[in-house]
C-alpha atoms as a PDB file:
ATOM      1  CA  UNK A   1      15.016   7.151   1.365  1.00  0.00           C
ATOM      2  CA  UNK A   2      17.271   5.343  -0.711  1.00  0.00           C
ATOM      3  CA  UNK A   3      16.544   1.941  -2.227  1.00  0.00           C
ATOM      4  CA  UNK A   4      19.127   0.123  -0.191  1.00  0.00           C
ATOM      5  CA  UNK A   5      17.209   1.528   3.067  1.00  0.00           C
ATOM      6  CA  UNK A   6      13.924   0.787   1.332  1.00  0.00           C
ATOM      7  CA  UNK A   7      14.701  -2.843   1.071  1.00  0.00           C
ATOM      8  CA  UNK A   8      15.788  -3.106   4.267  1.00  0.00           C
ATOM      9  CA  UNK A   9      12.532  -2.301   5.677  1.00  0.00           C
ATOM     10  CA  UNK A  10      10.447  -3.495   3.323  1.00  0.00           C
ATOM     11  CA  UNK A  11      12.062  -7.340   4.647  1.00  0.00           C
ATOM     12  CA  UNK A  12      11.020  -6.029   8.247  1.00  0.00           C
ATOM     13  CA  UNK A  13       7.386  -5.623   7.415  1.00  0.00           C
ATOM     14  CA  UNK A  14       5.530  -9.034   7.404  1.00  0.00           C
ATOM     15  CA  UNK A  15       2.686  -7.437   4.654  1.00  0.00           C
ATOM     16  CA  UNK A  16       5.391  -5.709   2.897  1.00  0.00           C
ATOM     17  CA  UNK A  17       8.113  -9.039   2.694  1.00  0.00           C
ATOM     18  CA  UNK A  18       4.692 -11.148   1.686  1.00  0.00           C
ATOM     19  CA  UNK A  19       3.667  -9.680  -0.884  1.00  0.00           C
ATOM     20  CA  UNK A  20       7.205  -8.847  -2.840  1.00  0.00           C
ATOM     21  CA  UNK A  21       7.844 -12.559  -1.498  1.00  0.00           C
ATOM     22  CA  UNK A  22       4.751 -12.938  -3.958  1.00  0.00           C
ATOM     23  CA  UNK A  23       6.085 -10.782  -6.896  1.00  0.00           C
ATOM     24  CA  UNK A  24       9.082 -12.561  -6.623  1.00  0.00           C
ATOM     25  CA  UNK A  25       7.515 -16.333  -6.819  1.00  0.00           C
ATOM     26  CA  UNK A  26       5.980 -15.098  -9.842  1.00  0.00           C
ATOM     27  CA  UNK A  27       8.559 -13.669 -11.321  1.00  0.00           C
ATOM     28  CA  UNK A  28      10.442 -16.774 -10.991  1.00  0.00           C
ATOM     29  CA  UNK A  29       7.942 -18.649 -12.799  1.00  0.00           C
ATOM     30  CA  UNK A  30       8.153 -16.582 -15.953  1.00  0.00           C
ATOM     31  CA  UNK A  31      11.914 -16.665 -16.006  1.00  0.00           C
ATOM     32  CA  UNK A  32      13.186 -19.256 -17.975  1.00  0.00           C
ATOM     33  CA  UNK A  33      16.825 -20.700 -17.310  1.00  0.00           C
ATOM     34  CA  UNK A  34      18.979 -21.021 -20.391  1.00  0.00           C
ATOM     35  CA  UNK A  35      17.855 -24.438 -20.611  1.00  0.00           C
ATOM     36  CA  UNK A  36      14.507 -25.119 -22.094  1.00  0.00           C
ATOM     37  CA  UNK A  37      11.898 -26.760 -19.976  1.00  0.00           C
ATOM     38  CA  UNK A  38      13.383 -25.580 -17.017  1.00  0.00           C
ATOM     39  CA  UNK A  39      12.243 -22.825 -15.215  1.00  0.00           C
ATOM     40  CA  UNK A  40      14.512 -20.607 -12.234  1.00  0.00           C
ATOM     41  CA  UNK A  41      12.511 -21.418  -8.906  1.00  0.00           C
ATOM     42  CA  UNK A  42      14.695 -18.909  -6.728  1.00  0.00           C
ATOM     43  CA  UNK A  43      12.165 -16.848  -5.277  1.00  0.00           C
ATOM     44  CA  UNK A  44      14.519 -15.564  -2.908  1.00  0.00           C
ATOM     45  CA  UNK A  45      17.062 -14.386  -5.343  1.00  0.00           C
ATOM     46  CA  UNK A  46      14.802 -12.462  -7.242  1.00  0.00           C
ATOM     47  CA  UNK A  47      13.246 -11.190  -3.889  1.00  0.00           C
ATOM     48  CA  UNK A  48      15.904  -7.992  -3.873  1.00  0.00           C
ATOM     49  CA  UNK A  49      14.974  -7.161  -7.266  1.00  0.00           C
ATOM     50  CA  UNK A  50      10.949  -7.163  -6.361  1.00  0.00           C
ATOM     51  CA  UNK A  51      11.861  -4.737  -3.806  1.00  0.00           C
ATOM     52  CA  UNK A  52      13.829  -2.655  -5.950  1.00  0.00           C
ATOM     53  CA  UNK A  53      11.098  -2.636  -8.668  1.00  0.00           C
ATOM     54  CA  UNK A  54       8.574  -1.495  -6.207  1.00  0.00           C
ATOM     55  CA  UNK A  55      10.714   0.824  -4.499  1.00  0.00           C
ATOM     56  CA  UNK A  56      11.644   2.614  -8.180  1.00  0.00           C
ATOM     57  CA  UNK A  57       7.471   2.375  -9.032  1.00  0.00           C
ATOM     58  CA  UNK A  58       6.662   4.741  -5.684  1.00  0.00           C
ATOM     59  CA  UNK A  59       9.236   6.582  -6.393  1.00  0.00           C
ATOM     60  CA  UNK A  60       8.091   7.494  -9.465  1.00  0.00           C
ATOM     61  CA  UNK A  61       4.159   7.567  -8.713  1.00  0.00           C
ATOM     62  CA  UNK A  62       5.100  10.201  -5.562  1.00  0.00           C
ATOM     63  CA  UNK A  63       7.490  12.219  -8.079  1.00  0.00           C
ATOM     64  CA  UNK A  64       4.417  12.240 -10.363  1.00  0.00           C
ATOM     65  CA  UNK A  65       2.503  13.285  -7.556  1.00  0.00           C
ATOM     66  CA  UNK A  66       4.586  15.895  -6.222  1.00  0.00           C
ATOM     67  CA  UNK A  67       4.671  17.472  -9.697  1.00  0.00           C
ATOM     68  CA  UNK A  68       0.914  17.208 -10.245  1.00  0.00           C
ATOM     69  CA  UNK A  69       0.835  19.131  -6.332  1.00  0.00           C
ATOM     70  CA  UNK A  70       3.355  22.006  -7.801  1.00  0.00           C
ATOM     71  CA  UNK A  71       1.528  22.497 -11.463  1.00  0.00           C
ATOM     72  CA  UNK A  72      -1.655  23.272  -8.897  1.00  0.00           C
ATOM     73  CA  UNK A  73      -0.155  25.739  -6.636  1.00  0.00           C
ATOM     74  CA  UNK A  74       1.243  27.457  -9.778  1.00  0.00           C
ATOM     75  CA  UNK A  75      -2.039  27.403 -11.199  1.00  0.00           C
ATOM     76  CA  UNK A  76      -3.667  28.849  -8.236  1.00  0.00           C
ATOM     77  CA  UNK A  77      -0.416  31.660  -7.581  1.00  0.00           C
ATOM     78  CA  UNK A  78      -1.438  32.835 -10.665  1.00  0.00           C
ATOM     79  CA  UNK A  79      -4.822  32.718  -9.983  1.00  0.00           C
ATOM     80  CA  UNK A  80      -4.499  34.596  -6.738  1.00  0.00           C
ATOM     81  CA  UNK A  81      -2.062  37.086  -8.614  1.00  0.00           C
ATOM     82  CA  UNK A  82      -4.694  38.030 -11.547  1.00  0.00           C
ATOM     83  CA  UNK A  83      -6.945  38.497  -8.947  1.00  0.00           C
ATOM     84  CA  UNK A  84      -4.908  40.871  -6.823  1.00  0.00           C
ATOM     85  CA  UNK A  85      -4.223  43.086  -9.854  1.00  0.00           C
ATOM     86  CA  UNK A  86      -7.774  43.002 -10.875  1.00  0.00           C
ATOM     87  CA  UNK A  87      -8.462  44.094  -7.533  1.00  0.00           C
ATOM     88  CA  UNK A  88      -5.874  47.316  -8.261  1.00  0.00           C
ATOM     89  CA  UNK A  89      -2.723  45.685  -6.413  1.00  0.00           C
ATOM     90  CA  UNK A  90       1.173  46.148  -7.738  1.00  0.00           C
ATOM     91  CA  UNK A  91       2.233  43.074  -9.585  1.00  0.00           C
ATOM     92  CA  UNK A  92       5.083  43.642  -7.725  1.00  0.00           C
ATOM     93  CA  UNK A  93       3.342  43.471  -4.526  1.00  0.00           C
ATOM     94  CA  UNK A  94       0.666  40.758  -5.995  1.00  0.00           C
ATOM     95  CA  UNK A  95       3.687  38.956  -6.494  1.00  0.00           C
ATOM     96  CA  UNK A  96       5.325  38.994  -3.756  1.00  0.00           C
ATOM     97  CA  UNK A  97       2.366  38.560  -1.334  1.00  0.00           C
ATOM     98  CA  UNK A  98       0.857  35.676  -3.366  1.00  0.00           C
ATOM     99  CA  UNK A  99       4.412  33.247  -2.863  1.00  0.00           C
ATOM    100  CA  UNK A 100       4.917  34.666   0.374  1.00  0.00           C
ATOM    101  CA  UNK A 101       1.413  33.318   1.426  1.00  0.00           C
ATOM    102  CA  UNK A 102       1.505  30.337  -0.484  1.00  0.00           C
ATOM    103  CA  UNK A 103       4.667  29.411   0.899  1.00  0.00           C
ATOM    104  CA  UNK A 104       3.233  29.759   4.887  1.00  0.00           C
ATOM    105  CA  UNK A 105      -0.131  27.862   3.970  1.00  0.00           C
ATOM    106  CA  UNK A 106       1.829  24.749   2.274  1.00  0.00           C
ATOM    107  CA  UNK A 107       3.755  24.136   6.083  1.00  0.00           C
ATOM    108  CA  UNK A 108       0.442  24.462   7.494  1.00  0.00           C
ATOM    109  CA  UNK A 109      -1.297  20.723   7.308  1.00  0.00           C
ATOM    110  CA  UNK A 110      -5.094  20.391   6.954  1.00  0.00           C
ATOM    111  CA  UNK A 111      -6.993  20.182  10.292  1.00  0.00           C
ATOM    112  CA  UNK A 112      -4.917  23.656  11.120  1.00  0.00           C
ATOM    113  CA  UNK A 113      -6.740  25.571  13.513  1.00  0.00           C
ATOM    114  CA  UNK A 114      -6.109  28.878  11.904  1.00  0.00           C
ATOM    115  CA  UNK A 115      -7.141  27.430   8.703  1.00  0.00           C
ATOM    116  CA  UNK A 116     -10.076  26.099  10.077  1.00  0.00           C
ATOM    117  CA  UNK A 117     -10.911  29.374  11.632  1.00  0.00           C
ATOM    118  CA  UNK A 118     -10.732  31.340   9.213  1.00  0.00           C
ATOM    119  CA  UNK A 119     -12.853  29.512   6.654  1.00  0.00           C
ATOM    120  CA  UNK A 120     -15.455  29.904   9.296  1.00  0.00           C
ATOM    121  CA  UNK A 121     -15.292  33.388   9.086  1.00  0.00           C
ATOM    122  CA  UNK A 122     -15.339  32.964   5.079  1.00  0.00           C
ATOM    123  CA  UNK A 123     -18.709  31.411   5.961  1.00  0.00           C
ATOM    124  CA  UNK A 124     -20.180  33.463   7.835  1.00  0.00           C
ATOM    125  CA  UNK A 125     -19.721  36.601   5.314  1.00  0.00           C
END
């Protein structure tokens, strides 16, 4: 979503509009116009750039996120890839099995039914 499309919405949203309406009252209090003593009262002028602020802060918090997500699945490929050798596997084939798998698992969501059967079975054994 771009941040045109993001403030769009965000007006749309009666929670979402009141509290950047918020931001943007008190952002307008700590902006000073040129003139001393006088202080820019705007709120709604300053209301597109509240949006814009928050929409550039999630974007960067679910970047961060994202990135945090991919350093784990790395960590746990290689995990799963040790493993498989240790258990006498190709690299090759550790390898390829290991993203392959990965890769079907991270389109399945949690609450899966396959997922949830089979760590039953884990639990069991």
């Amino acid at each position: 979503m771009e941040a045109e499309e993001f403030m769009q919405q965000a007006e749309q949203d009666a929670a979402l509009s009141a509290f950047l309406r918020s931001v943007a009252q008190q952002a307008g209090q700590e902006i000073q116009a040129e003139q001393p003593g006088q202080y820019f009262t705007g709120a709604e002028a300053l209301l597109g750039l509240a949006a814009y602020a928050f929409y550039r802060w999630l974007k960067e918090y679910f970047d961060q996120r994202r990135a945090l997500n991919e350093v784990e699945v790395a960590r746990q490929q290689a995990g799963l890839i040790h493993e498989l050798i240790q258990d006498g596997f190709k690299t090759a084939d550790a390898q390829a099995v290991a993203a392959a798998l990965l890769q079907r698992l991270a389109a399945r969501g949690q609450g899966d039914p396959l997922l949830d059967f089979a760590a039953k079975l884990l639990g069991k054994g």
